[in-house]
N, C-alpha and C. Protein backbone atom coordinates (compact mmCIF):
# COMPACT_ATOMS: atom_id res chain seq x y z
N UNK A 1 -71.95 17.68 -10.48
CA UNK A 1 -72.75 18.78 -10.96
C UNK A 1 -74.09 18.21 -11.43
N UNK A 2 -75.05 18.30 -10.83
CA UNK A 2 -76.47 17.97 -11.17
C UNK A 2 -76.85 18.42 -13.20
N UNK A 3 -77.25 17.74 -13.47
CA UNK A 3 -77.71 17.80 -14.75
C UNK A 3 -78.91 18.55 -15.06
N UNK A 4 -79.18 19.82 -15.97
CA UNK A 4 -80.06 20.72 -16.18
C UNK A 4 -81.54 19.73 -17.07
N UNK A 5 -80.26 19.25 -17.94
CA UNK A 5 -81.09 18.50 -19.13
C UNK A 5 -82.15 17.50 -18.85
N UNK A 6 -81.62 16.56 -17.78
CA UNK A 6 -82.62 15.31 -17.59
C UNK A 6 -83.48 16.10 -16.71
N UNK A 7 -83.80 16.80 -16.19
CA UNK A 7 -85.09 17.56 -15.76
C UNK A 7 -85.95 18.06 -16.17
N UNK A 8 -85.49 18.64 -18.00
CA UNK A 8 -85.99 19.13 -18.72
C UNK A 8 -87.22 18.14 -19.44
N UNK A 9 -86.90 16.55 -19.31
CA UNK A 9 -87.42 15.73 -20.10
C UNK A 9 -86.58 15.28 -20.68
N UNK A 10 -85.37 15.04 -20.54
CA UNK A 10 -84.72 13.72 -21.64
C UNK A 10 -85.21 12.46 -21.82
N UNK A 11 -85.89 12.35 -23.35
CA UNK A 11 -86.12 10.93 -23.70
C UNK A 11 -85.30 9.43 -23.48
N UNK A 12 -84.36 9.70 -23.50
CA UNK A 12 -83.30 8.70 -23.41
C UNK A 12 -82.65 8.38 -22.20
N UNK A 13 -82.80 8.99 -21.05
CA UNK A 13 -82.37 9.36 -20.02
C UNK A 13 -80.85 9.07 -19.90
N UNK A 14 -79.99 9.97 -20.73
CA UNK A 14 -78.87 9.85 -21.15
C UNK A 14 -78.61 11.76 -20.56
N UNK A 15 -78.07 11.87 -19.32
CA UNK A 15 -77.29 13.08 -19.19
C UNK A 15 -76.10 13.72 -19.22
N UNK A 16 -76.70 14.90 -20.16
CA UNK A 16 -75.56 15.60 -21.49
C UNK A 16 -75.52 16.71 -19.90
N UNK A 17 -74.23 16.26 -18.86
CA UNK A 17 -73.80 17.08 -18.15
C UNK A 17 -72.35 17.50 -18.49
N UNK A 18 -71.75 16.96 -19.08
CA UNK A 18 -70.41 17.55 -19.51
C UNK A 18 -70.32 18.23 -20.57
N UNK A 19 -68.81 18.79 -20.85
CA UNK A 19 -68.63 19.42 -22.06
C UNK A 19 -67.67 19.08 -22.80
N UNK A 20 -67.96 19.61 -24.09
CA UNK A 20 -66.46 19.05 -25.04
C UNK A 20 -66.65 20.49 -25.99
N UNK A 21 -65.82 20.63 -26.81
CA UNK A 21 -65.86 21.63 -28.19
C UNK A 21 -65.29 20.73 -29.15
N UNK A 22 -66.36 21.23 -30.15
CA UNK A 22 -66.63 20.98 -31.95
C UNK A 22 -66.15 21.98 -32.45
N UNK A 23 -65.23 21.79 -33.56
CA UNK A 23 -64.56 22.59 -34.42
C UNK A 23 -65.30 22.25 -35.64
N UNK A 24 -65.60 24.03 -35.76
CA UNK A 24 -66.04 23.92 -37.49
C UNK A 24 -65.11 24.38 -38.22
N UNK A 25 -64.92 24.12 -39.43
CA UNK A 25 -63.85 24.45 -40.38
C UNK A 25 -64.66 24.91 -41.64
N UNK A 26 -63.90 25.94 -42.17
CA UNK A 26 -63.90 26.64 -43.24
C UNK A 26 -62.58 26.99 -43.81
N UNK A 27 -62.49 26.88 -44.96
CA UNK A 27 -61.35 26.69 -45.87
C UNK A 27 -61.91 28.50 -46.23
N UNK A 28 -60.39 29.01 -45.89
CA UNK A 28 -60.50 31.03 -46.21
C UNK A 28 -59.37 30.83 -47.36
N UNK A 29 -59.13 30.18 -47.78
CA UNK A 29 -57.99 30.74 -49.06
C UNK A 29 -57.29 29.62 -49.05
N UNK A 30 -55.46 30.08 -50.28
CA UNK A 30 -54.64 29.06 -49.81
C UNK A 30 -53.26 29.19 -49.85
N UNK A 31 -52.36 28.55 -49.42
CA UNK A 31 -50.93 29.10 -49.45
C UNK A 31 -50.54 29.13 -50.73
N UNK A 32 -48.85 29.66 -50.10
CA UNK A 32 -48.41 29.67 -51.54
C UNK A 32 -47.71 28.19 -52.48
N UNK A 33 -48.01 27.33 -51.37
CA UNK A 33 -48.00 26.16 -52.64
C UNK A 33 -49.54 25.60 -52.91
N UNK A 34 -50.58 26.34 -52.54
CA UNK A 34 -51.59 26.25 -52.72
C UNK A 34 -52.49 25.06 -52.24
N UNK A 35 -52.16 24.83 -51.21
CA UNK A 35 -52.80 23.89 -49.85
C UNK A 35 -54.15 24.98 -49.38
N UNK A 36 -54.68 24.38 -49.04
CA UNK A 36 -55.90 24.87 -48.75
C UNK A 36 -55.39 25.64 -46.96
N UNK A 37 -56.13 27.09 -46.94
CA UNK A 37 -55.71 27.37 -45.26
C UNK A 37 -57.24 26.95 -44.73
N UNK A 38 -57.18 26.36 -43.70
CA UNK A 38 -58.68 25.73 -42.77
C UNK A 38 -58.68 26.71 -41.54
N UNK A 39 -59.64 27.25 -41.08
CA UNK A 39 -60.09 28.20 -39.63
C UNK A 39 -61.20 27.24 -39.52
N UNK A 40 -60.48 26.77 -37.97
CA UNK A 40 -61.26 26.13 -36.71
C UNK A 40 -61.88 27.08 -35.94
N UNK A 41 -62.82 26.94 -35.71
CA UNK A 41 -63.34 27.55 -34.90
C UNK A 41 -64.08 26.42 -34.28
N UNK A 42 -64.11 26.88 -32.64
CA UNK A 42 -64.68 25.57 -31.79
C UNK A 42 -66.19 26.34 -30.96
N UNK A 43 -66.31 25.17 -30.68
CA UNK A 43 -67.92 25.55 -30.34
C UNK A 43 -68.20 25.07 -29.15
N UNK A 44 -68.88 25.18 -27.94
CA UNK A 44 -69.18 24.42 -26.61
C UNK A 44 -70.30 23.50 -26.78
N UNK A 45 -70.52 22.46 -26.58
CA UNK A 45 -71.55 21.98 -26.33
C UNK A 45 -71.60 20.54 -25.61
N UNK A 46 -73.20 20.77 -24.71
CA UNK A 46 -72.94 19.52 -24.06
C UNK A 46 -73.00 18.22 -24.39
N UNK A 47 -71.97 17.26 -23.73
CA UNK A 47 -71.81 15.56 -23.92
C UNK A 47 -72.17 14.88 -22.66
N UNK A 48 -72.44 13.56 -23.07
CA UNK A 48 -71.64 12.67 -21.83
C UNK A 48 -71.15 11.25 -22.63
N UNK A 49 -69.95 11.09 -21.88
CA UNK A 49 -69.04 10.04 -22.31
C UNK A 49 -69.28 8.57 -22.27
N UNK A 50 -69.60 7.74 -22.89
CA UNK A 50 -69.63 6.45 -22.97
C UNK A 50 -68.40 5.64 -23.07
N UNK A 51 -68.70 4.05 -22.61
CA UNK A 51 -67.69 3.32 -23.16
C UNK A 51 -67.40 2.54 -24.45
N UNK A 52 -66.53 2.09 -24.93
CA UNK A 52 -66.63 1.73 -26.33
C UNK A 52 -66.87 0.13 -26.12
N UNK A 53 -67.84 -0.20 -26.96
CA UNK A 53 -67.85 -1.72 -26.58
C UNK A 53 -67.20 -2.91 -27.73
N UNK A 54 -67.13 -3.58 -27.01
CA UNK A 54 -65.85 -4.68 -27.48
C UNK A 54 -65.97 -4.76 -29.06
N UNK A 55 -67.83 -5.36 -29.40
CA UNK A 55 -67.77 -5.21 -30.41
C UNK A 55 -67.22 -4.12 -31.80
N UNK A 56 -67.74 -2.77 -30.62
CA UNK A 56 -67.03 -1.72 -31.95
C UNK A 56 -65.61 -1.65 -31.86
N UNK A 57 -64.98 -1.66 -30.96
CA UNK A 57 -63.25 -1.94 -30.80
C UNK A 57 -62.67 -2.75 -31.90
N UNK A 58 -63.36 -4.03 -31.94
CA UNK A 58 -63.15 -5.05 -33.23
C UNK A 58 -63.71 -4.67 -33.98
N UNK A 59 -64.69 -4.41 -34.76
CA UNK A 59 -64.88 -3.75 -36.10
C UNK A 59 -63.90 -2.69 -36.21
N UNK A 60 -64.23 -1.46 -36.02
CA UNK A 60 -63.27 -0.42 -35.99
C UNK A 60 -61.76 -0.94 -36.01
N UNK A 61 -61.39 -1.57 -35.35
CA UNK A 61 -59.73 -2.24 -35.73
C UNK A 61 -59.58 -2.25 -36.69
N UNK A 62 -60.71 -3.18 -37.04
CA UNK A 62 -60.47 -4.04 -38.87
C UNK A 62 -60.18 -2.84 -39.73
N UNK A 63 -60.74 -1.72 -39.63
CA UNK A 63 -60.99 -0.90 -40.75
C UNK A 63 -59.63 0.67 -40.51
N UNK A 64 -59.13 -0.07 -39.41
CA UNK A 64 -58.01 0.68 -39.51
C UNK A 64 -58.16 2.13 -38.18
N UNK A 65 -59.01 1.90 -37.58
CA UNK A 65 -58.95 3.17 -36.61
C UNK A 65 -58.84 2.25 -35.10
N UNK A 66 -58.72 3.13 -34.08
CA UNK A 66 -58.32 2.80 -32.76
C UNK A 66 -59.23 3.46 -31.77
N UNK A 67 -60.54 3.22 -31.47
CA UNK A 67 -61.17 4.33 -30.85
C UNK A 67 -60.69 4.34 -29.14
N UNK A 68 -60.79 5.57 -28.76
CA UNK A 68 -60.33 5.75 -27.15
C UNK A 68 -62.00 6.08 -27.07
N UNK A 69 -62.95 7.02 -27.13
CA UNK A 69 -64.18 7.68 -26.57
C UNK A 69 -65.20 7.48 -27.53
N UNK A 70 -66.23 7.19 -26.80
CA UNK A 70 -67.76 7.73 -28.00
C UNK A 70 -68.19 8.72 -26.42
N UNK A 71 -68.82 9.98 -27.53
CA UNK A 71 -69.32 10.54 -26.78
C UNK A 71 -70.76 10.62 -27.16
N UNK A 72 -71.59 11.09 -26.40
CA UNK A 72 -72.96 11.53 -27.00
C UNK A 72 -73.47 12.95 -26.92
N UNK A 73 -74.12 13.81 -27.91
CA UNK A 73 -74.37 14.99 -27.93
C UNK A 73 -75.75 14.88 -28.57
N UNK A 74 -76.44 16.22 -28.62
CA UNK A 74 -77.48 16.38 -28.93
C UNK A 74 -77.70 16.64 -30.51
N UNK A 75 -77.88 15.74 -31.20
CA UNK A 75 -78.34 15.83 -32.59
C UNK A 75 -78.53 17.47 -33.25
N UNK A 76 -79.24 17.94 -32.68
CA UNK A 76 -79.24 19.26 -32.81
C UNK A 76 -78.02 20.66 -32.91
N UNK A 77 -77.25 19.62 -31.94
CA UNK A 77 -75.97 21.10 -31.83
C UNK A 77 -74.45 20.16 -32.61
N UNK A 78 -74.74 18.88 -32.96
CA UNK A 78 -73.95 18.41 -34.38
C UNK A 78 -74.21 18.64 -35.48
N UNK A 79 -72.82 18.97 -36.66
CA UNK A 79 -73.35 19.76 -38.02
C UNK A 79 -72.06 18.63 -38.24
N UNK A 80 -71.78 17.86 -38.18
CA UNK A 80 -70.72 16.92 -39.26
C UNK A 80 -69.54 17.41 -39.03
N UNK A 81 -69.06 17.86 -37.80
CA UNK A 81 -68.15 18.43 -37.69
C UNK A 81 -66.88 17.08 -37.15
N UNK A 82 -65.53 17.26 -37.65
CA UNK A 82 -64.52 15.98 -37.92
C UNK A 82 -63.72 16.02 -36.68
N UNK A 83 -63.64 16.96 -35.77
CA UNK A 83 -62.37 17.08 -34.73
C UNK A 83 -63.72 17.58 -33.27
N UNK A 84 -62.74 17.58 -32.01
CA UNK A 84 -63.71 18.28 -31.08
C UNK A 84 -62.48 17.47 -29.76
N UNK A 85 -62.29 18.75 -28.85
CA UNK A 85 -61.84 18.71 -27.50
C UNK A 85 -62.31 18.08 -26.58
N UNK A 86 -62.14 17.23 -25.53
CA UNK A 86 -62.90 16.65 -24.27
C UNK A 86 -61.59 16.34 -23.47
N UNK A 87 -61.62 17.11 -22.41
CA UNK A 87 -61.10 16.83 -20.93
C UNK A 87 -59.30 17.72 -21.90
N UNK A 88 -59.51 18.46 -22.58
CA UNK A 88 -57.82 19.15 -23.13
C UNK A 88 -57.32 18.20 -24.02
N UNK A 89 -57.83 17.28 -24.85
CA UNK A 89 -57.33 16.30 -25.45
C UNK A 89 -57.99 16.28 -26.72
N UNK A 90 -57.48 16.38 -28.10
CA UNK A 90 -58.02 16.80 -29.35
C UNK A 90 -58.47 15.29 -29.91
N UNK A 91 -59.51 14.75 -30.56
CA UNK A 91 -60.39 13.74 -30.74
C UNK A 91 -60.56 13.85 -32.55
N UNK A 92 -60.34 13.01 -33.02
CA UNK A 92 -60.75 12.53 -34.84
C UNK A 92 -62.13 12.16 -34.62
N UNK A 93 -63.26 12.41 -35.15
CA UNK A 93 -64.49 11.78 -35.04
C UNK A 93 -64.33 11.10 -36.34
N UNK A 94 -64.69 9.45 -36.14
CA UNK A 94 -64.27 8.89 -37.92
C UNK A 94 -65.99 7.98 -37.27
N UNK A 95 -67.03 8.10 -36.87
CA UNK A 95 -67.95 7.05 -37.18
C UNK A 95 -68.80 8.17 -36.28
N UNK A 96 -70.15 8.27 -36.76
CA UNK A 96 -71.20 8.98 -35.66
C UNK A 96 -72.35 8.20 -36.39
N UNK A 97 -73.89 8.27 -35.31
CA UNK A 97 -74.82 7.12 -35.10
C UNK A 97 -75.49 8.09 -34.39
N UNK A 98 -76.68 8.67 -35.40
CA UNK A 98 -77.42 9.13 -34.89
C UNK A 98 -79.20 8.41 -34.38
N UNK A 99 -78.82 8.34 -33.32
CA UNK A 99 -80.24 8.18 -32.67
C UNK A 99 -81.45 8.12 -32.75
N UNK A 100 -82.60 7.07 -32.66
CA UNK A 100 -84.04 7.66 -32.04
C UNK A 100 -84.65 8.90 -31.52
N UNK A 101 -83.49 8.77 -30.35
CA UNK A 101 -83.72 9.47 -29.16
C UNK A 101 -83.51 10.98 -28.74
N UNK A 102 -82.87 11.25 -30.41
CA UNK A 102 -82.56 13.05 -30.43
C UNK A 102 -81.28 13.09 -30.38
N UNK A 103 -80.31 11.89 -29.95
CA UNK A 103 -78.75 12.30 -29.42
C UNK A 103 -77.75 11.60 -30.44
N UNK A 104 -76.87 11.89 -30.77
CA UNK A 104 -76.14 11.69 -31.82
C UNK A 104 -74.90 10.94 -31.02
N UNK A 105 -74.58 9.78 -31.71
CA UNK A 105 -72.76 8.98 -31.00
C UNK A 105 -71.99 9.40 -31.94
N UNK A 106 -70.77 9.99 -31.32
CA UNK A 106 -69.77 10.27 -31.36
C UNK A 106 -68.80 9.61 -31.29
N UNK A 107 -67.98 8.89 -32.30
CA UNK A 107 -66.96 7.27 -31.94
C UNK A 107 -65.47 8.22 -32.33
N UNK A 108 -65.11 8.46 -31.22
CA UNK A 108 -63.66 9.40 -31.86
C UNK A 108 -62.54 8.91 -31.21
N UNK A 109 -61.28 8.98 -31.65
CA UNK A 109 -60.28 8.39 -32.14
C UNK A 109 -58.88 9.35 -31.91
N UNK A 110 -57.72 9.20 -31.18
CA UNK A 110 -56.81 10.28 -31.35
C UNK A 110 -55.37 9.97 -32.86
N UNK A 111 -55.32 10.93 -33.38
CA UNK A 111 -54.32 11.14 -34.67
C UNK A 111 -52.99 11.71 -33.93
N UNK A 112 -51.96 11.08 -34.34
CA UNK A 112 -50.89 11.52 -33.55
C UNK A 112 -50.51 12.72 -33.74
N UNK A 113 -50.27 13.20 -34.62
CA UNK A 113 -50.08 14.89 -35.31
C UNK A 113 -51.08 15.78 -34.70
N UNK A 114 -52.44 15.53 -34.34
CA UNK A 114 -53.03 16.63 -33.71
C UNK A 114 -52.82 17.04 -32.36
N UNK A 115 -52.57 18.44 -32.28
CA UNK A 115 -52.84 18.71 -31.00
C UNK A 115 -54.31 19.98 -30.78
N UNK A 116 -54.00 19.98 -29.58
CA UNK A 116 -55.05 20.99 -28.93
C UNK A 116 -54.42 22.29 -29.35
């Protein structure tokens, strides 16, 4: 699928032709042992997928996470959001690195308990 974006002028020449969804969360109340209830709501927006490099594999180890994906998105359509879908597969975002270049990294991680 040809890319809209790098035609537009992407600085970075990094093309955001794929997609993933960002879940925002808002805490609406709480049960009755008084746990907080969270509404996800997910959002579309475009990525493209990178590889993780050795170095961050080894840091990230050390500190206790396991990354599978960094993705990259547009600074603009990230709000700090902790979870997000790519390819049907639910993603922990535990490290993001935002850019020069307008585009935000995404270093995410799968939690065994989550699903899609």
């Amino acid at each position: 699928m040809p890319s809209l974006k790098s035609s537009i002028g992407n600085p970075g020449n990094v093309s955001l032709d794929d997609i993933c969804y960002l879940f925002s969360q808002t805490t609406i109340g709480k049960d009755d042992l008084g746990q907080p209830i969270i509404d996800e709501k997910p959002y579309m927006v475009f990525c493209s997928k990178l590889s993780i490099t050795r170095a961050e594999f080894y840091s990230s180890g050390q500190r206790g996470h396991k990354p599978e994906i960094m993705l990259i998105v547009d600074s603009d359509s990230y709000d700090e959001e902790k979870k997000l879908d790519y390819q049907n597969k639910r993603y922990n975002i535990y490290k993001t690195f935002r850019r020069i270049d307008g585009h935000t990294e995404l270093y995410c991680e799968v939690k065994v308990n989550d699903k899609p």
